[in-house]
C-alpha atoms as a PDB file:
ATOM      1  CA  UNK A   1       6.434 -31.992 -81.507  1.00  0.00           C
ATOM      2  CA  UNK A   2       6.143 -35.323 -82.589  1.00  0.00           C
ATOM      3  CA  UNK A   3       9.370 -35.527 -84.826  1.00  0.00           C
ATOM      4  CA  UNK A   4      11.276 -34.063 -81.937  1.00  0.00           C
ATOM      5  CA  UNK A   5       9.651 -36.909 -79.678  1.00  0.00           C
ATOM      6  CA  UNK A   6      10.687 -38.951 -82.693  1.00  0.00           C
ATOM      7  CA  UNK A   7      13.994 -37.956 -82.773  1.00  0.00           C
ATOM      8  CA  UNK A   8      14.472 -38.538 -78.478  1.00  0.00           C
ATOM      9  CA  UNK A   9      13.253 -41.784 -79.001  1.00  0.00           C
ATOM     10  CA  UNK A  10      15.416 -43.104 -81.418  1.00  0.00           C
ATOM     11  CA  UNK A  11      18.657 -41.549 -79.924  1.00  0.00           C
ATOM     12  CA  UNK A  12      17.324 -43.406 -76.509  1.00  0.00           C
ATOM     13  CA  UNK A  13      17.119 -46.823 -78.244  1.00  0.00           C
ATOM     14  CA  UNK A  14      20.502 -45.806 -80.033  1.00  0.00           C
ATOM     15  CA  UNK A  15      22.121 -45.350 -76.461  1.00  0.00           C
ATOM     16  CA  UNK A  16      21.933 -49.159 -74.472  1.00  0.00           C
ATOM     17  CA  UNK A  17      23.502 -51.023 -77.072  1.00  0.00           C
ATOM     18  CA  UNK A  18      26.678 -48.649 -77.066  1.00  0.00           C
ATOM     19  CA  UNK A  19      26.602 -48.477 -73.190  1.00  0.00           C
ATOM     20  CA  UNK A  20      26.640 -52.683 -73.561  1.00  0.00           C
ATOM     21  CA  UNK A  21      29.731 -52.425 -75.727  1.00  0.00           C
ATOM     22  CA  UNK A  22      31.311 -50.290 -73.218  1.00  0.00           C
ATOM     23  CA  UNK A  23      30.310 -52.581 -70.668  1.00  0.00           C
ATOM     24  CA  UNK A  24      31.554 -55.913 -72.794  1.00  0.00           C
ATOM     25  CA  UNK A  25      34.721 -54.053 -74.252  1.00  0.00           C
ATOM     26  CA  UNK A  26      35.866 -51.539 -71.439  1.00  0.00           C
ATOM     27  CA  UNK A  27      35.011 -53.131 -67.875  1.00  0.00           C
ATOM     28  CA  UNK A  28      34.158 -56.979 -68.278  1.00  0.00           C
ATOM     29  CA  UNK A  29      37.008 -57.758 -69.733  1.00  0.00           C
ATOM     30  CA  UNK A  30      40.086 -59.491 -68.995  1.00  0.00           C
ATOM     31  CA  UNK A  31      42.687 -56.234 -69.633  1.00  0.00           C
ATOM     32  CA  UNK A  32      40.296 -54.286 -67.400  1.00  0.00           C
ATOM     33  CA  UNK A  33      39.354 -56.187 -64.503  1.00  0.00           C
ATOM     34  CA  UNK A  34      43.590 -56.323 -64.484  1.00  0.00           C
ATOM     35  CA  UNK A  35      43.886 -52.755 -64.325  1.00  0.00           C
ATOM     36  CA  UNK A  36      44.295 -50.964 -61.048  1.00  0.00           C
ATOM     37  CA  UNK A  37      43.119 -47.915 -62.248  1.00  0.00           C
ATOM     38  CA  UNK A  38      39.575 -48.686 -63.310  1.00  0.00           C
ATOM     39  CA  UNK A  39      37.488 -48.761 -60.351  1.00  0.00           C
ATOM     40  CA  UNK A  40      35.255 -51.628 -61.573  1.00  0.00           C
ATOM     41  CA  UNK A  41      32.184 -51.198 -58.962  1.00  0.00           C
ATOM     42  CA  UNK A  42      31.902 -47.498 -59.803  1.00  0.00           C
ATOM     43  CA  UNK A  43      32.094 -47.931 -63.603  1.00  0.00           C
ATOM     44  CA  UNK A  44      29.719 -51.076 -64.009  1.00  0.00           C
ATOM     45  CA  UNK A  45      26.909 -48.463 -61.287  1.00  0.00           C
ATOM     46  CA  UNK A  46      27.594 -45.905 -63.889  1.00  0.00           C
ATOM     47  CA  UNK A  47      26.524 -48.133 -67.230  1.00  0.00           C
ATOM     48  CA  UNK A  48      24.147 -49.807 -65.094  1.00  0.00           C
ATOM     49  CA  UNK A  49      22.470 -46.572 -63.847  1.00  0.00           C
ATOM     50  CA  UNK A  50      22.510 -44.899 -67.501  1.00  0.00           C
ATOM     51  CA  UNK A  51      21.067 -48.120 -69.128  1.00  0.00           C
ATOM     52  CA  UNK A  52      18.358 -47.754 -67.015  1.00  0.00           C
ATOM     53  CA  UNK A  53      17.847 -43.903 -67.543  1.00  0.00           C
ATOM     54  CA  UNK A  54      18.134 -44.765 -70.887  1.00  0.00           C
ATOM     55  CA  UNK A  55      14.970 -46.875 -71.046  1.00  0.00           C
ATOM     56  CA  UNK A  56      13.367 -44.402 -68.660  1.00  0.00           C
ATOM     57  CA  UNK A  57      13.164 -41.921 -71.046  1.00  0.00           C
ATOM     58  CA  UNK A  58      12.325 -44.138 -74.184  1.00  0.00           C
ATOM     59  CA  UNK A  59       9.588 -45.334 -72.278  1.00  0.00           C
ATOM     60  CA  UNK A  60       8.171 -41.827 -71.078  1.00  0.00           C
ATOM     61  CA  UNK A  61       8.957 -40.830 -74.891  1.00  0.00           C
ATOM     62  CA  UNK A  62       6.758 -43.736 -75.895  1.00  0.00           C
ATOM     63  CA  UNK A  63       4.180 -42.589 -73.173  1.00  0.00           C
ATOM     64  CA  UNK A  64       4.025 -39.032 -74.568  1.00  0.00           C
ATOM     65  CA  UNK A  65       4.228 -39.816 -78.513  1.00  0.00           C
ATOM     66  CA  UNK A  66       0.980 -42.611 -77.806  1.00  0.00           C
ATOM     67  CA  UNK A  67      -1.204 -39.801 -76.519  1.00  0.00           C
ATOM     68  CA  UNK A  68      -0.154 -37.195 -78.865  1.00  0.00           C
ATOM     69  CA  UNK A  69      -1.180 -39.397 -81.731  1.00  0.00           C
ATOM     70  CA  UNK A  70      -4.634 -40.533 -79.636  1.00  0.00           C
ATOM     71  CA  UNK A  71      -5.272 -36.919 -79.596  1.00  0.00           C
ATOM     72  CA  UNK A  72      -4.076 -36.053 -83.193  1.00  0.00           C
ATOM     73  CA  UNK A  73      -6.238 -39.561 -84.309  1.00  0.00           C
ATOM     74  CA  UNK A  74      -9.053 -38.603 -82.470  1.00  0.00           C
ATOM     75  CA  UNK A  75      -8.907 -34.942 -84.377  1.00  0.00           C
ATOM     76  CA  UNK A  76      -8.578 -35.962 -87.389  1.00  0.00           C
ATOM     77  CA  UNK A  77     -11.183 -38.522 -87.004  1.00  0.00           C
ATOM     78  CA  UNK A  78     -13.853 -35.952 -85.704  1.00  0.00           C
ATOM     79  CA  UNK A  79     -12.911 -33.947 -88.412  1.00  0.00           C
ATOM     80  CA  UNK A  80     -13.534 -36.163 -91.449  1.00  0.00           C
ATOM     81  CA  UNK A  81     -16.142 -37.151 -89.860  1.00  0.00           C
ATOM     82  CA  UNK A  82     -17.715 -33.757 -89.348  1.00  0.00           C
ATOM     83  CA  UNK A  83     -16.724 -32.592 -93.425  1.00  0.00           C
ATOM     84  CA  UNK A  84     -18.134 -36.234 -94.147  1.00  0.00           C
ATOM     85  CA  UNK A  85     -21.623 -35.353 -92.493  1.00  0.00           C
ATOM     86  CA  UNK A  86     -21.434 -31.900 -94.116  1.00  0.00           C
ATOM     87  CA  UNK A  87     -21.060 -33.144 -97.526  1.00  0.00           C
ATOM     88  CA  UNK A  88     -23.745 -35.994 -97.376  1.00  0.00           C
ATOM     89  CA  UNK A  89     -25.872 -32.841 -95.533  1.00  0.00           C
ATOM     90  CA  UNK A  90     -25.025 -30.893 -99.104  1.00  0.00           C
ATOM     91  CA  UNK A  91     -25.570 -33.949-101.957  1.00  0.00           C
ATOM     92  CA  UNK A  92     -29.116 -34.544 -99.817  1.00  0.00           C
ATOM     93  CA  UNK A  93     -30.329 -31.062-100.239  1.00  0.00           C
ATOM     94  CA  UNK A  94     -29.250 -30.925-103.694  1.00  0.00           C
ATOM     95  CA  UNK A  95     -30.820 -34.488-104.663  1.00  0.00           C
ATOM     96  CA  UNK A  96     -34.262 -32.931-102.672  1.00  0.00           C
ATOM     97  CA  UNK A  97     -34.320 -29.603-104.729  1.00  0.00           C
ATOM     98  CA  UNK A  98     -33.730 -31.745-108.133  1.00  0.00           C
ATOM     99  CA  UNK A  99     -35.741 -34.581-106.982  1.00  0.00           C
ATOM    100  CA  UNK A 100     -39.051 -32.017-106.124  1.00  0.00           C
ATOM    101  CA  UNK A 101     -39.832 -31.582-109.496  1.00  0.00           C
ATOM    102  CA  UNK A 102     -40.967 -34.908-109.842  1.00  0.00           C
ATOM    103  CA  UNK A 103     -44.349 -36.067-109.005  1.00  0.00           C
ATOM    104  CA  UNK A 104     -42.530 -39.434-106.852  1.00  0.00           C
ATOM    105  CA  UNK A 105     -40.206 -37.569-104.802  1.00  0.00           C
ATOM    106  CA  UNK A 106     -40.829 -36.577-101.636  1.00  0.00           C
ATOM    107  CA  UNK A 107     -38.290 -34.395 -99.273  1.00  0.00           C
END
């Protein structure tokens, strides 16, 4: 899940600066603001309006892949620190059963 979100996100940031070429090299320049067949208002809305879904999307990718690696810190987290506590639990039993055959030690 999160290489796919991976992947999404970096075709998203891939996206604007080829829509911005298209916008610098296809409909703000001289040869095409001179052509009658390019309707310039509809073209620039289009760029415009897919530059913007553009970042929608790498922000709601950005959203998603944050709390999906909250959730995957937080589990990994609870687990060490549950096989952490187990272990210590372990190495204190052990030290108490070797440790009760002296006179000093007391468990």
């Amino acid at each position: 899940m999160l290489t796919v979100l991976t992947v999404i996100g970096v075709a998203a940031e891939l996206i604007p600066p080829k829509l911005q070429q298209y916008l610098v090299d296809n409909i703000l320049s001289a040869d095409a603001v001179a052509n009658p067949n390019l309707n310039f208002a509809t073209a620039l809305l289009v760029v415009v309006l897919s530059l913007d879904a553009s970042r929608v999307v790498l922000s709601f990718v950005g959203v998603i892949k944050g709390r999906l690696a909250t959730v995957i810190g937080t589990g990994l987290t609870s687990t060490l620190r549950s096989q952490t506590a187990y272990c210590i639990k372990l190495q204190a039993v052990s030290y108490c059963k070797l440790s009760s055959y002296s006179a000093s030690a007391r468990c």
